[in-house]
PDB file of N, CA and C in Angstrom:
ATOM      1  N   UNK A   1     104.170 134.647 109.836  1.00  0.00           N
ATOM      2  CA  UNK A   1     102.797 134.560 110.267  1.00  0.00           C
ATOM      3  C   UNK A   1     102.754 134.622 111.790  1.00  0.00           C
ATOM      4  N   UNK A   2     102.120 135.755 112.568  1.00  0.00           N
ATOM      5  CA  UNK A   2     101.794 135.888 113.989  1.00  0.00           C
ATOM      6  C   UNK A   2     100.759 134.178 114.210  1.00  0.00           C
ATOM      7  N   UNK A   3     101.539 133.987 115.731  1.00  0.00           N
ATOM      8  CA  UNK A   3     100.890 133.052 116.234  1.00  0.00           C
ATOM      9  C   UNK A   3      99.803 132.972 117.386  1.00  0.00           C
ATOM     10  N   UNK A   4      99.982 134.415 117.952  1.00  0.00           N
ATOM     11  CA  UNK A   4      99.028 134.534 118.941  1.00  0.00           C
ATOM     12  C   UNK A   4      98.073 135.184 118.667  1.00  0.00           C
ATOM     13  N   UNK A   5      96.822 134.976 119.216  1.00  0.00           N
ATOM     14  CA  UNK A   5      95.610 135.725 119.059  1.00  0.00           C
ATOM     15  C   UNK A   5      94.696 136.339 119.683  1.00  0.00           C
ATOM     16  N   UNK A   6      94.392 137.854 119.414  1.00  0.00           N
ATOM     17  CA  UNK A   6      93.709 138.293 120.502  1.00  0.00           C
ATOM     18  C   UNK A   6      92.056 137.912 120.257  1.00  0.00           C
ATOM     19  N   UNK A   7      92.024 137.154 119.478  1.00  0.00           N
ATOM     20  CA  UNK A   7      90.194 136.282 119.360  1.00  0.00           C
ATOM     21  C   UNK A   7      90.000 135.101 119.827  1.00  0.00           C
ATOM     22  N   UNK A   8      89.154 134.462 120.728  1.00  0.00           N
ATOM     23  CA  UNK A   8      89.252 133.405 120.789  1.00  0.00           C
ATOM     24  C   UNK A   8      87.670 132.817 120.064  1.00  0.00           C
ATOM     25  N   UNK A   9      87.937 131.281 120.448  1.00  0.00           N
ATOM     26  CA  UNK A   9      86.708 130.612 120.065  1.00  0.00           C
ATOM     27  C   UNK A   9      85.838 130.387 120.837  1.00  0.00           C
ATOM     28  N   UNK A  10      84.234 130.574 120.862  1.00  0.00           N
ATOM     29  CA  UNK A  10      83.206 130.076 121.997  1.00  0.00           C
ATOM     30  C   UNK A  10      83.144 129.063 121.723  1.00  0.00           C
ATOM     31  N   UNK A  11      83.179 127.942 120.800  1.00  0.00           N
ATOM     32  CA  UNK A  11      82.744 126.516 121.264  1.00  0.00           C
ATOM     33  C   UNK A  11      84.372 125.466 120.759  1.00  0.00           C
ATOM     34  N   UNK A  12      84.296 125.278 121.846  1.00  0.00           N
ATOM     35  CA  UNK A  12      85.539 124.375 121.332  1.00  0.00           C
ATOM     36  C   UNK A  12      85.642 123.144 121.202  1.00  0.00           C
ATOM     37  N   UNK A  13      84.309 122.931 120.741  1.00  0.00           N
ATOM     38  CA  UNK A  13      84.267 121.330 121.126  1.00  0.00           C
ATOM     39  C   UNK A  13      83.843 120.624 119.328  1.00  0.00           C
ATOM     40  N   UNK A  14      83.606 121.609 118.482  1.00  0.00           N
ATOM     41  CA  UNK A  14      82.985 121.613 116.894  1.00  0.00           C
ATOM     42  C   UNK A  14      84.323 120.284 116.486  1.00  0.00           C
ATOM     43  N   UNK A  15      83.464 119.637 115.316  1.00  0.00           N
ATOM     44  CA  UNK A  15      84.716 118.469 114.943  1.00  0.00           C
ATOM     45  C   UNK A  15      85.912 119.736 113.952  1.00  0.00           C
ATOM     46  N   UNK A  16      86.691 119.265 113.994  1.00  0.00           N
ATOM     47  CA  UNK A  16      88.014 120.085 113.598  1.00  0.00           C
ATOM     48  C   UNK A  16      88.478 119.413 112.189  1.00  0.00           C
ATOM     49  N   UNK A  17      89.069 120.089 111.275  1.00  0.00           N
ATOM     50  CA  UNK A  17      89.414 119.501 110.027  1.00  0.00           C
ATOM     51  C   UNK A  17      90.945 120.185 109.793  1.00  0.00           C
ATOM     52  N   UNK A  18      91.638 119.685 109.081  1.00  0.00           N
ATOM     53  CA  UNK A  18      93.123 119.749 108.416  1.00  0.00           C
ATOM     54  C   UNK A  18      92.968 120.817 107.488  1.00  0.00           C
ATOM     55  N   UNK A  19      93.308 122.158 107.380  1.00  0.00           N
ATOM     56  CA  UNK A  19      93.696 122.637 106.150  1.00  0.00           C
ATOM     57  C   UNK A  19      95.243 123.405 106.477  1.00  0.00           C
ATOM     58  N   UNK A  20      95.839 123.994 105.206  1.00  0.00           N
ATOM     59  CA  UNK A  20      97.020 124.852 104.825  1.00  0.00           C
ATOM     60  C   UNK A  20      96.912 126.103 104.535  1.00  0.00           C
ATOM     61  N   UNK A  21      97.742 126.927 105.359  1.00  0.00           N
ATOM     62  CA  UNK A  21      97.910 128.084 104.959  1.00  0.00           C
ATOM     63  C   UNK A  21      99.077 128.638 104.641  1.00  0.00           C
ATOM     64  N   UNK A  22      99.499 128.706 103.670  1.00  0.00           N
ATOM     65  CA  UNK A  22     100.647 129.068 102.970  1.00  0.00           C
ATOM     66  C   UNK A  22     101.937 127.804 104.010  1.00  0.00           C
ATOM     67  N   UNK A  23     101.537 126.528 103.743  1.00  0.00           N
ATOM     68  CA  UNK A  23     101.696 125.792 103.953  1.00  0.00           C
ATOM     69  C   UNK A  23     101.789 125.001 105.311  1.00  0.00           C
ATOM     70  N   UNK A  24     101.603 125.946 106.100  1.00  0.00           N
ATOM     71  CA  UNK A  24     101.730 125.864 107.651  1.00  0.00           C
ATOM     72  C   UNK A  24      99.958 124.629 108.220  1.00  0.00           C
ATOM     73  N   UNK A  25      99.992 123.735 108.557  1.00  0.00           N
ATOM     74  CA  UNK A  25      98.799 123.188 108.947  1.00  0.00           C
ATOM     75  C   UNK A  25      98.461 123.211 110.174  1.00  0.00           C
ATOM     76  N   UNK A  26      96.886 123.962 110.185  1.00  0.00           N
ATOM     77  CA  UNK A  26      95.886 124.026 110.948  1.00  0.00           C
ATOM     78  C   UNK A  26      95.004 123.220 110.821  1.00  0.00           C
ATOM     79  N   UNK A  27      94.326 123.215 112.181  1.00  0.00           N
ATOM     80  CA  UNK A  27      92.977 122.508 112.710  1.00  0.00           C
ATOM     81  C   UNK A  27      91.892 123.739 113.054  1.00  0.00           C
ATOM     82  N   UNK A  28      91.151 123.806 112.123  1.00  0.00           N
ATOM     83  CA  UNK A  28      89.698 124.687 111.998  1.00  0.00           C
ATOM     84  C   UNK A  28      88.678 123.813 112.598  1.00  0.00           C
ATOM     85  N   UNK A  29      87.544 124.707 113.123  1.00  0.00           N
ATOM     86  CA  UNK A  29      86.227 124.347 113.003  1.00  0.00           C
ATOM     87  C   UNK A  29      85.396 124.000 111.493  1.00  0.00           C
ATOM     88  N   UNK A  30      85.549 122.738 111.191  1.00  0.00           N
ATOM     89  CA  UNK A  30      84.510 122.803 110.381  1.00  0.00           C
ATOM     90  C   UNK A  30      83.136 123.393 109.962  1.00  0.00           C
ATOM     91  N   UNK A  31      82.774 124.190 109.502  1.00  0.00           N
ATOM     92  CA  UNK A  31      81.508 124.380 108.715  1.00  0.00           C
ATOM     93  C   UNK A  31      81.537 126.103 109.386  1.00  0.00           C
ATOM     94  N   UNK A  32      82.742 126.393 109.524  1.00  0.00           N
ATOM     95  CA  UNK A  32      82.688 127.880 110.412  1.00  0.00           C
ATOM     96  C   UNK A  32      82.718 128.622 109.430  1.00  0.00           C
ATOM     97  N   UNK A  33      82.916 129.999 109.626  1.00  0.00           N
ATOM     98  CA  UNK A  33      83.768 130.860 108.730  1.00  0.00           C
ATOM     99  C   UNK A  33      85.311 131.092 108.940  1.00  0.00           C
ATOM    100  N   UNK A  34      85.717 130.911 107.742  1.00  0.00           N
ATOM    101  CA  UNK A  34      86.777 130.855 107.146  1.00  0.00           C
ATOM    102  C   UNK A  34      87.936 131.783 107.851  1.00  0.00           C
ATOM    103  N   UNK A  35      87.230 133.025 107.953  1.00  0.00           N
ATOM    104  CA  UNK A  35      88.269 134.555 107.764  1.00  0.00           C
ATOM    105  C   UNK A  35      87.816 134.236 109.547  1.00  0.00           C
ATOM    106  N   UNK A  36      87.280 134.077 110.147  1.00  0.00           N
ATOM    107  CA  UNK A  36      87.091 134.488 111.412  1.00  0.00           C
ATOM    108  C   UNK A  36      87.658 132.886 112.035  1.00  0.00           C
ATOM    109  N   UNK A  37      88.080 131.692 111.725  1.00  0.00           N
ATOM    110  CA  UNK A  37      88.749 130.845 112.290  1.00  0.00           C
ATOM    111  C   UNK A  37      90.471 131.226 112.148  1.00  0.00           C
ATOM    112  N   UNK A  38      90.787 131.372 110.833  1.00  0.00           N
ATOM    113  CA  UNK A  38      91.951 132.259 110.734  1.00  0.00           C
ATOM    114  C   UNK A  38      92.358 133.164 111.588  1.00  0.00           C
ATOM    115  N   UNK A  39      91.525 134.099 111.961  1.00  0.00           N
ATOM    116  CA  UNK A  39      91.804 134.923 112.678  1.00  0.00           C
ATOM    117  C   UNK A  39      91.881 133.932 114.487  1.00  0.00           C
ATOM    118  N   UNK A  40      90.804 133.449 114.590  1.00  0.00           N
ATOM    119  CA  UNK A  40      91.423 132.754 116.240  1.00  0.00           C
ATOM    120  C   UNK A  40      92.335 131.715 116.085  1.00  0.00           C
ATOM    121  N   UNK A  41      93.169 131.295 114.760  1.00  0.00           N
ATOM    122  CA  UNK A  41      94.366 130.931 115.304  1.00  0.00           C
ATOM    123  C   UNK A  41      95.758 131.686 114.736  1.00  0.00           C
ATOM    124  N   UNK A  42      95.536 133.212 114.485  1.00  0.00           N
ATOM    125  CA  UNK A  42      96.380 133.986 114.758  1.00  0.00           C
ATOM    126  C   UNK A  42      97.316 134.428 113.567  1.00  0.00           C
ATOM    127  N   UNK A  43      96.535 134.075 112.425  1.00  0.00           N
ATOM    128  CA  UNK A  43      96.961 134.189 110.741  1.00  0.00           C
ATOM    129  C   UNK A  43      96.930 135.635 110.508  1.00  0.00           C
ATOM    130  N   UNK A  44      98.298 136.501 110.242  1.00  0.00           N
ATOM    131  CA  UNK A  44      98.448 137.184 109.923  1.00  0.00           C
ATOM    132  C   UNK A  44      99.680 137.781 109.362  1.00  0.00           C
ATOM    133  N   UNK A  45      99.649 138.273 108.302  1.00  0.00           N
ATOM    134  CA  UNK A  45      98.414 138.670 107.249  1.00  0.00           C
ATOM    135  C   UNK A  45      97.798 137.816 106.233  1.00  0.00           C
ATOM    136  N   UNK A  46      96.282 138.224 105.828  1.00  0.00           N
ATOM    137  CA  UNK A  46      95.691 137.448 105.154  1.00  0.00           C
ATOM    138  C   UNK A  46      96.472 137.758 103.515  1.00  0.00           C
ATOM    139  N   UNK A  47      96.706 139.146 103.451  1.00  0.00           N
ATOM    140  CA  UNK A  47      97.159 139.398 101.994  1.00  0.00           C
ATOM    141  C   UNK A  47      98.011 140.473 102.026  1.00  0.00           C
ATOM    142  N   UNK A  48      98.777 140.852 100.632  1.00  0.00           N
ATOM    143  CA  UNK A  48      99.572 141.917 100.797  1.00  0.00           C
ATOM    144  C   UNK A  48      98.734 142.892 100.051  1.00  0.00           C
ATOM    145  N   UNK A  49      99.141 144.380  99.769  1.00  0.00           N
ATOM    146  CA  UNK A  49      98.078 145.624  98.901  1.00  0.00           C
ATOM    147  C   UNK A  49      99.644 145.268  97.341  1.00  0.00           C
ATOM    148  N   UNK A  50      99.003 145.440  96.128  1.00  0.00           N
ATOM    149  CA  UNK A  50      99.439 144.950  95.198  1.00  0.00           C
ATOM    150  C   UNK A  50     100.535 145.810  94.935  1.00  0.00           C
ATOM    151  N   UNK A  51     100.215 147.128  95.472  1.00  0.00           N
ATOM    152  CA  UNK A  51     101.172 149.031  94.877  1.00  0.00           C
ATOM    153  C   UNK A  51     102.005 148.829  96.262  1.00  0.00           C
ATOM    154  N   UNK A  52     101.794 148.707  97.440  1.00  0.00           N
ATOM    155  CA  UNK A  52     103.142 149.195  98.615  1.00  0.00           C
ATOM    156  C   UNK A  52     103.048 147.949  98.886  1.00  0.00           C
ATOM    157  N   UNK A  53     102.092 146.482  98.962  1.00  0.00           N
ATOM    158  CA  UNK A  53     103.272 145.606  99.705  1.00  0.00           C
ATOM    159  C   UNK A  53     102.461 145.642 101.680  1.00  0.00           C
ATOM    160  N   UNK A  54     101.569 146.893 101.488  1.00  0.00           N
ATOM    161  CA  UNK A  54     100.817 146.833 103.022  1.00  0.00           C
ATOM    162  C   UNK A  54      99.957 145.083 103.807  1.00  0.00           C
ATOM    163  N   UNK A  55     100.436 145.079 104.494  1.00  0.00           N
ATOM    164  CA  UNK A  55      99.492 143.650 105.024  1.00  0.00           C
ATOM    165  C   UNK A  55      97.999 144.062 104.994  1.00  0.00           C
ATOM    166  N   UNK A  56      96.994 143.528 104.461  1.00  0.00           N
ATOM    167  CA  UNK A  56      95.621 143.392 104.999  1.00  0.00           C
ATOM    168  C   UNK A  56      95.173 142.060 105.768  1.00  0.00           C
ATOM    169  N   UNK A  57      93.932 142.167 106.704  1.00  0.00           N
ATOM    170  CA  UNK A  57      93.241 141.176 107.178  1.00  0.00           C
ATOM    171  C   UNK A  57      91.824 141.593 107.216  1.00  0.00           C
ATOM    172  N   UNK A  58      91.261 140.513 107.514  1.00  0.00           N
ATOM    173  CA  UNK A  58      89.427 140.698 107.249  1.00  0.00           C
ATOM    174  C   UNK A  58      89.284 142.410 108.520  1.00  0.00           C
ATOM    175  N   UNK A  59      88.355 143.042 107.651  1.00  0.00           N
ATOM    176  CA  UNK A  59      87.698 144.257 108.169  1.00  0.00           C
ATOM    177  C   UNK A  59      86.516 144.361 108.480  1.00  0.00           C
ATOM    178  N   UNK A  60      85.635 144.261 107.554  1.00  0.00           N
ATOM    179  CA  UNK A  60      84.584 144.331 107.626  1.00  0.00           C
ATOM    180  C   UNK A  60      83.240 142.991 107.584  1.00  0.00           C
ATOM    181  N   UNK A  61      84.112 141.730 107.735  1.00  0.00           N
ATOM    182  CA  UNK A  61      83.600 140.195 107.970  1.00  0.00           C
ATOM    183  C   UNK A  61      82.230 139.758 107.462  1.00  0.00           C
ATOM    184  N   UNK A  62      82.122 140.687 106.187  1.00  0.00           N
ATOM    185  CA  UNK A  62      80.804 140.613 105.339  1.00  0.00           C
ATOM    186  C   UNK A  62      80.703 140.725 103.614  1.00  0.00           C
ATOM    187  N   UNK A  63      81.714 140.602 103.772  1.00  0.00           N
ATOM    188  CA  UNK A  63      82.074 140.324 101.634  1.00  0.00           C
ATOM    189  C   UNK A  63      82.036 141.906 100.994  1.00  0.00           C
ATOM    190  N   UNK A  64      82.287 143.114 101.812  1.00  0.00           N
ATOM    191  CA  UNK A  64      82.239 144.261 101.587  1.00  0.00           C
ATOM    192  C   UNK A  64      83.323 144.539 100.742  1.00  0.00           C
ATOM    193  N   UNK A  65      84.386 144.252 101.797  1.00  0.00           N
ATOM    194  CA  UNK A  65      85.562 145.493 102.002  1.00  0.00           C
ATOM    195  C   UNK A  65      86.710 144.472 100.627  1.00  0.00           C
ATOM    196  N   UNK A  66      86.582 143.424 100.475  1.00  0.00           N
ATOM    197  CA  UNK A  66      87.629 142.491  99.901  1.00  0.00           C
ATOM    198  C   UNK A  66      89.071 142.794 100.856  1.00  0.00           C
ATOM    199  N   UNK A  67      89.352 142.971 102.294  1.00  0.00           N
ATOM    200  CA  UNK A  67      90.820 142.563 102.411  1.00  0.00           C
ATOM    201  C   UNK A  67      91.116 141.533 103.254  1.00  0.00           C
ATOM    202  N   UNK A  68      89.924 140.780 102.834  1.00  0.00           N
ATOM    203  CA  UNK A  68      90.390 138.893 103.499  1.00  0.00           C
ATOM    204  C   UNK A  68      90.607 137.939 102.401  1.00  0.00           C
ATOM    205  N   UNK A  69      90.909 138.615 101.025  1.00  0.00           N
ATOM    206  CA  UNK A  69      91.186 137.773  99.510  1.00  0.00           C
ATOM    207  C   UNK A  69      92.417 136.775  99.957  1.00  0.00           C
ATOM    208  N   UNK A  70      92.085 135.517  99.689  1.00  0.00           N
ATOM    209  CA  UNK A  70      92.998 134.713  99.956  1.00  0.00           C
ATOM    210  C   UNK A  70      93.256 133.796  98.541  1.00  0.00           C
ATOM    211  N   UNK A  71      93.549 133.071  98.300  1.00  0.00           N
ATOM    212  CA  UNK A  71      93.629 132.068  97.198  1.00  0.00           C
ATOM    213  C   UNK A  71      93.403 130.532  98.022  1.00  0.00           C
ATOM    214  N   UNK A  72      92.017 130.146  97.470  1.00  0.00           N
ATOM    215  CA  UNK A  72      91.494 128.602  97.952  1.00  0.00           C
ATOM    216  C   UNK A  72      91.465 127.731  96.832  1.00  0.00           C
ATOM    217  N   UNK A  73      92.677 126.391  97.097  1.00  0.00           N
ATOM    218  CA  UNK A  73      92.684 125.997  95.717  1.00  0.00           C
ATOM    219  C   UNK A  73      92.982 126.363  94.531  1.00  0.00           C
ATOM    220  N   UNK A  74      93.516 127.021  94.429  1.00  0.00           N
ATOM    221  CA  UNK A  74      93.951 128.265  92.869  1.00  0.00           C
ATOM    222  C   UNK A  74      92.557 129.001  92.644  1.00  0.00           C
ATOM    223  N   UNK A  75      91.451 129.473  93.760  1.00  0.00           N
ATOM    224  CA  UNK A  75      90.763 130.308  92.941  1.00  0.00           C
ATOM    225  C   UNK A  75      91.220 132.007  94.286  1.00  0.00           C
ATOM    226  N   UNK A  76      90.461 132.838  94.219  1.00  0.00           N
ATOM    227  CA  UNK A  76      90.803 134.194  94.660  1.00  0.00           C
ATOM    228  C   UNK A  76      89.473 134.000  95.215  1.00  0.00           C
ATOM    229  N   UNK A  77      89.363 134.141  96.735  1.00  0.00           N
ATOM    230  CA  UNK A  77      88.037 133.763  97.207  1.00  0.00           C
ATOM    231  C   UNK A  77      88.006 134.832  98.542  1.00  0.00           C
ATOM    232  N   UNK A  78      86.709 135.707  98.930  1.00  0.00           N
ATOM    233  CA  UNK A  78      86.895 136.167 100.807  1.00  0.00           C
ATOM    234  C   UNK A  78      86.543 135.309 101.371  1.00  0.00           C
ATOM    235  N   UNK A  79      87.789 135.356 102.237  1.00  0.00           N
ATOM    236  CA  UNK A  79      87.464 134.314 103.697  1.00  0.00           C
ATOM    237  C   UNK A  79      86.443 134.401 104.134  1.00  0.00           C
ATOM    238  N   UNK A  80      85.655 135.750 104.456  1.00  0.00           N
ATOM    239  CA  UNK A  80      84.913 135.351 105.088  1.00  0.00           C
ATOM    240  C   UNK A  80      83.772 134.892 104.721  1.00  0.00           C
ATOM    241  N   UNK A  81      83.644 134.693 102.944  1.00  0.00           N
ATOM    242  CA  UNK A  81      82.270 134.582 102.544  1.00  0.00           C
ATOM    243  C   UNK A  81      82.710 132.502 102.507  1.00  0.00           C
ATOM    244  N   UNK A  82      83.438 132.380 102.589  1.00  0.00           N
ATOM    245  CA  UNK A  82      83.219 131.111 102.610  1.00  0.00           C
ATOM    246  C   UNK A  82      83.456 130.124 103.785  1.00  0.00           C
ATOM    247  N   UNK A  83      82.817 128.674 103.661  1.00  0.00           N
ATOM    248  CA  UNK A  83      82.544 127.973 105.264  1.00  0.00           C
ATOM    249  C   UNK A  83      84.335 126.785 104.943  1.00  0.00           C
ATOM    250  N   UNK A  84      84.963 126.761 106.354  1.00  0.00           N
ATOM    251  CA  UNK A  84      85.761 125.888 106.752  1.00  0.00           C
ATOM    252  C   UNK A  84      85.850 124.281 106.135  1.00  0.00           C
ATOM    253  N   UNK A  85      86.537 123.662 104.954  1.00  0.00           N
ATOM    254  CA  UNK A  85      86.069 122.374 104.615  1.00  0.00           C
ATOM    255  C   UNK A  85      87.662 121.483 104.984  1.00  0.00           C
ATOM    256  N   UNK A  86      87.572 120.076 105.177  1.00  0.00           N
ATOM    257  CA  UNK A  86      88.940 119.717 104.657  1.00  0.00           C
ATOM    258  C   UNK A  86      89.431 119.885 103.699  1.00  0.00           C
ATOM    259  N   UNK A  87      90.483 119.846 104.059  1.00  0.00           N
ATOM    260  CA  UNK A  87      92.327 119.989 102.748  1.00  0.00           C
ATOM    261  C   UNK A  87      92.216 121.152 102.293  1.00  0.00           C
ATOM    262  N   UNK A  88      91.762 122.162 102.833  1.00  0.00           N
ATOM    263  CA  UNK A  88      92.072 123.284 101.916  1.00  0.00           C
ATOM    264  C   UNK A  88      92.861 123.793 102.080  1.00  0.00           C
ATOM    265  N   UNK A  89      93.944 124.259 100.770  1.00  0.00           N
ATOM    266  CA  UNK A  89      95.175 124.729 100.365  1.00  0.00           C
ATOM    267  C   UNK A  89      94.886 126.303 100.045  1.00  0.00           C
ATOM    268  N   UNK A  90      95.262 126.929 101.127  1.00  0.00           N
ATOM    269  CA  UNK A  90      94.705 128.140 101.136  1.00  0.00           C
ATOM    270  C   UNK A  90      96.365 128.889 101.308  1.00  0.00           C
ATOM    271  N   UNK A  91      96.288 130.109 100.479  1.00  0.00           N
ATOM    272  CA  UNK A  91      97.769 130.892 100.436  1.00  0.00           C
ATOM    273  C   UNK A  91      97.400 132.501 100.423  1.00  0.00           C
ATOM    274  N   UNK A  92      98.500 133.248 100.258  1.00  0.00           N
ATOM    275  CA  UNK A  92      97.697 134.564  99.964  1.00  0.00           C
ATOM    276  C   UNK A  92      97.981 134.722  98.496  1.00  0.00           C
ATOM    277  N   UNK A  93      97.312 135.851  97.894  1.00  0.00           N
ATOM    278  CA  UNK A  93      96.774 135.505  96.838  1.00  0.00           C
ATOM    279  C   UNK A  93      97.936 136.462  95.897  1.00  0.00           C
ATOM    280  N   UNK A  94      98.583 136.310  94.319  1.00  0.00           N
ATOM    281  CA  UNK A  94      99.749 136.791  93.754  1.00  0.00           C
ATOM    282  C   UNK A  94      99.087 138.124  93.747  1.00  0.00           C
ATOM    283  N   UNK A  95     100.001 139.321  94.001  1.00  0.00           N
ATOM    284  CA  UNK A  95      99.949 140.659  94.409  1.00  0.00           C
ATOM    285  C   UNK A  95      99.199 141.290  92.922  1.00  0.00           C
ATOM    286  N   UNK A  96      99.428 140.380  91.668  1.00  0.00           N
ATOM    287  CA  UNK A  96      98.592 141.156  90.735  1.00  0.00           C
ATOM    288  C   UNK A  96      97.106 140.842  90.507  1.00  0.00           C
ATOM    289  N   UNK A  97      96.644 139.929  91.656  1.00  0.00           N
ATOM    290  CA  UNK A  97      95.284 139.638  91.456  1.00  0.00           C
ATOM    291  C   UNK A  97      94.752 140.666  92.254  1.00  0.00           C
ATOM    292  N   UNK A  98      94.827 141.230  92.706  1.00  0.00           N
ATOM    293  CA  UNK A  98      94.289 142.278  93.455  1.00  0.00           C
ATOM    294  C   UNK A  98      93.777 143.616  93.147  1.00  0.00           C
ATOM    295  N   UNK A  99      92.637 143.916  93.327  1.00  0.00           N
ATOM    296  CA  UNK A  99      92.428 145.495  92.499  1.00  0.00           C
ATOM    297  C   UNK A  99      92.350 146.251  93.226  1.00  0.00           C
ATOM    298  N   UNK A 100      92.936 146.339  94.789  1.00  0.00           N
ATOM    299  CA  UNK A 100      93.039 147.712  95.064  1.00  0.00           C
ATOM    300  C   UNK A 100      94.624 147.971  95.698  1.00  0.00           C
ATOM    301  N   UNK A 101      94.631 149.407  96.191  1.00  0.00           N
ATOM    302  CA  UNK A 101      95.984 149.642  96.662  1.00  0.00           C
ATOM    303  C   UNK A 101      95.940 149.550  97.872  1.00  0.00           C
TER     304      UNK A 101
END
């Protein structure tokens, strides 16, 4: 997982919460979006493509494109459609849940 990021955050002052990403623990903005806090602390890749194994990350940051599918809690969720909560056990998601290449 890359650690640096070319996004940063405008407010840095939001209360911050504990979650996991493929076990590694971060401090998010609470009540943010998901795929776009990930991204300013430098999570990459969000998923693999199921046929080659290609890295994806959020594209289109609007529940379009599906390549910010992550697994929250054992469900298959886009980052970006969902908001920042504590403890979330967030991983990337098994290569056969995926429906595209």
């Amino acid at each position: 997982m890359k650690t640096d990021s070319e996004f940063c955050l405008i407010d840095e002052t939001s209360h911050r919460v504990t979650v996991r990403f493929e076990g590694q623990e971060l401090n998010l903005r609470e009540g943010e979006n998901l795929a776009a806090e990930l991204l300013a602390m430098g999570v990459a890749p969000f998923r693999r493509t199921p046929v080659s194994g290609a890295p994806r990350n959020p594209f289109c940051m609007m529940g379009a494109c599906f390549d910010c599918l992550v697994e929250i809690d054992g469900a298959t969720r886009q980052a970006c459609m969902v908001e920042v909560t504590e403890n979330m056990e967030i991983t990337m998601p098994s290569v056969n849940e995926n429906s595209d290449a």
